[in-house]
C-alpha atoms as a PDB file:
ATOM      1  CA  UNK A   1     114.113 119.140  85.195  1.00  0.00           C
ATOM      2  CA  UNK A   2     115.859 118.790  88.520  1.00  0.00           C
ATOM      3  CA  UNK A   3     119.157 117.397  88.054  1.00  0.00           C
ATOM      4  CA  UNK A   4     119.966 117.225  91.572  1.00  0.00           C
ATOM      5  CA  UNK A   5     119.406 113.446  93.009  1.00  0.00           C
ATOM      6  CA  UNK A   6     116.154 112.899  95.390  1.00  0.00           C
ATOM      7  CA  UNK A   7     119.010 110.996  97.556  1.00  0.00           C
ATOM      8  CA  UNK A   8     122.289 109.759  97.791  1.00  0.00           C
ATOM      9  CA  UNK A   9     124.240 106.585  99.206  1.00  0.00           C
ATOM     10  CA  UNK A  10     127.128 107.951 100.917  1.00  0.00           C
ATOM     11  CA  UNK A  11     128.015 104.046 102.322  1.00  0.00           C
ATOM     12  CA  UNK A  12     128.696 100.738 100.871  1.00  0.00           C
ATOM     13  CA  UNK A  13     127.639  99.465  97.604  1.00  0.00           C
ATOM     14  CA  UNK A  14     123.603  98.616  97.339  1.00  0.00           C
ATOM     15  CA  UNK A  15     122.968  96.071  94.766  1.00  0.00           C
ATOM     16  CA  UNK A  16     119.935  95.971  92.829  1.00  0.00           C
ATOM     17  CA  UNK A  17     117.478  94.144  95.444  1.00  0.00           C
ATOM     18  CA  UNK A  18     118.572  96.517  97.663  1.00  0.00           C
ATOM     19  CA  UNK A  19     117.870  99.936  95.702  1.00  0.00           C
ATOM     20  CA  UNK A  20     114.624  98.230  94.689  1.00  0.00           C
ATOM     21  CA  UNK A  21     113.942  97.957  98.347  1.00  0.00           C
ATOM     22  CA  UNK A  22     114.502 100.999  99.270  1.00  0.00           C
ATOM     23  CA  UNK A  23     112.207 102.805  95.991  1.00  0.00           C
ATOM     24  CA  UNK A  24     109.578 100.392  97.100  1.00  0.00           C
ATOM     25  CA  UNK A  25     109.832 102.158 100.678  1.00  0.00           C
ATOM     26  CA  UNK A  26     109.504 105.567  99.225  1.00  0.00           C
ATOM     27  CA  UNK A  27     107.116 104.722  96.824  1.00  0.00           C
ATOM     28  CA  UNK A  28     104.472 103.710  99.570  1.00  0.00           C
ATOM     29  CA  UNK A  29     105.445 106.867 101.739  1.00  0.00           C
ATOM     30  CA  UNK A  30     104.847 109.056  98.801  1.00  0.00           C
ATOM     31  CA  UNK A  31     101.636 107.665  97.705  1.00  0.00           C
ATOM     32  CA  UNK A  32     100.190 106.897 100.915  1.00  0.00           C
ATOM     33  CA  UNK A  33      97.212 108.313 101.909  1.00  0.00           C
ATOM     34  CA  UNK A  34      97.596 111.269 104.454  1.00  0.00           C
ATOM     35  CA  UNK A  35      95.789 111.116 108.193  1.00  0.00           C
ATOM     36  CA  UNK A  36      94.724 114.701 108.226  1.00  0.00           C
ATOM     37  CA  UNK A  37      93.982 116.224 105.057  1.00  0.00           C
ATOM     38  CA  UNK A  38      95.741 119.081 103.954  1.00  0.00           C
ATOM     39  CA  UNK A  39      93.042 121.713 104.272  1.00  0.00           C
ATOM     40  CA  UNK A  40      92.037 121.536 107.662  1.00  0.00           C
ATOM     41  CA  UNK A  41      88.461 121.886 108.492  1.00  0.00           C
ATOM     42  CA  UNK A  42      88.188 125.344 110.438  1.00  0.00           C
ATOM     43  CA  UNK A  43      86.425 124.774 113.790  1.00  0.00           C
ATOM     44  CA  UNK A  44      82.150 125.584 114.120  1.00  0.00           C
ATOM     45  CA  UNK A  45      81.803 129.171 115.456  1.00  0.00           C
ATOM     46  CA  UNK A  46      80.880 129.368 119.176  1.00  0.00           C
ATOM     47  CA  UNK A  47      77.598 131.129 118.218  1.00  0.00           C
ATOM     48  CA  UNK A  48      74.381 129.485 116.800  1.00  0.00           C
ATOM     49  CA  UNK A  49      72.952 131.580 113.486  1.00  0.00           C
ATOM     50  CA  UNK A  50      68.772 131.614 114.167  1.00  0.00           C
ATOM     51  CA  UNK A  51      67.830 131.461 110.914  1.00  0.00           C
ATOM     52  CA  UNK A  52      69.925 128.084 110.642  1.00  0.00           C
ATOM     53  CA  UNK A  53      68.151 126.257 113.343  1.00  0.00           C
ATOM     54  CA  UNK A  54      64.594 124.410 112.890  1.00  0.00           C
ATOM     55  CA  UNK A  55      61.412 125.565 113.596  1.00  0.00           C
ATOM     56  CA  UNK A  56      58.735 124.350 115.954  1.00  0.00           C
ATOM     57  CA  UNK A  57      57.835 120.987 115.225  1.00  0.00           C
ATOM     58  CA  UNK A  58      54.433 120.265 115.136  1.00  0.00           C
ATOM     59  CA  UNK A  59      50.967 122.399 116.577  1.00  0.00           C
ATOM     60  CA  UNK A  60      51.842 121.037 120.473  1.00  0.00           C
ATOM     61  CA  UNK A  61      55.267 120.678 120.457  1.00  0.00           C
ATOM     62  CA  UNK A  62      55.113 123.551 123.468  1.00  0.00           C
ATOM     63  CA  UNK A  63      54.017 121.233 125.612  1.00  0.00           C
ATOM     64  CA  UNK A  64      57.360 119.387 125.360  1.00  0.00           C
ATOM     65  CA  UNK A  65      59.741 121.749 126.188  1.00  0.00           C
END
């Protein structure tokens, strides 16, 4: 285990209210949920794969395109 503190008060004297405070504070930064996640999603190629893409849709669907 780490002895070394997570931090320190180098000013005045906090009382209890106020040390509760400030865990409270760190508590929700800690535990709050992130905006990006941590694993980035990598970015789609810039090049389709053919056998990824649909086939033709029905017996006429040439006369659409």
């Amino acid at each position: 285990m780490n002895a070394e503190p997570f931090f320190r008060i180098t000013r005045g004297q906090p009382d209890a209210a106020e040390l509760a405070a400030l865990t409270a504070v760190l508590t929700a930064l800690v535990t709050a949920p992130r905006a990006t996640p941590v694993f980035p999603r990598p970015a789609p190629a810039p090049w389709r794969r053919p056998e990824r893409t649909r086939g033709p849709r029905g017996a006429r669907s040439w006369r659409d395109a």
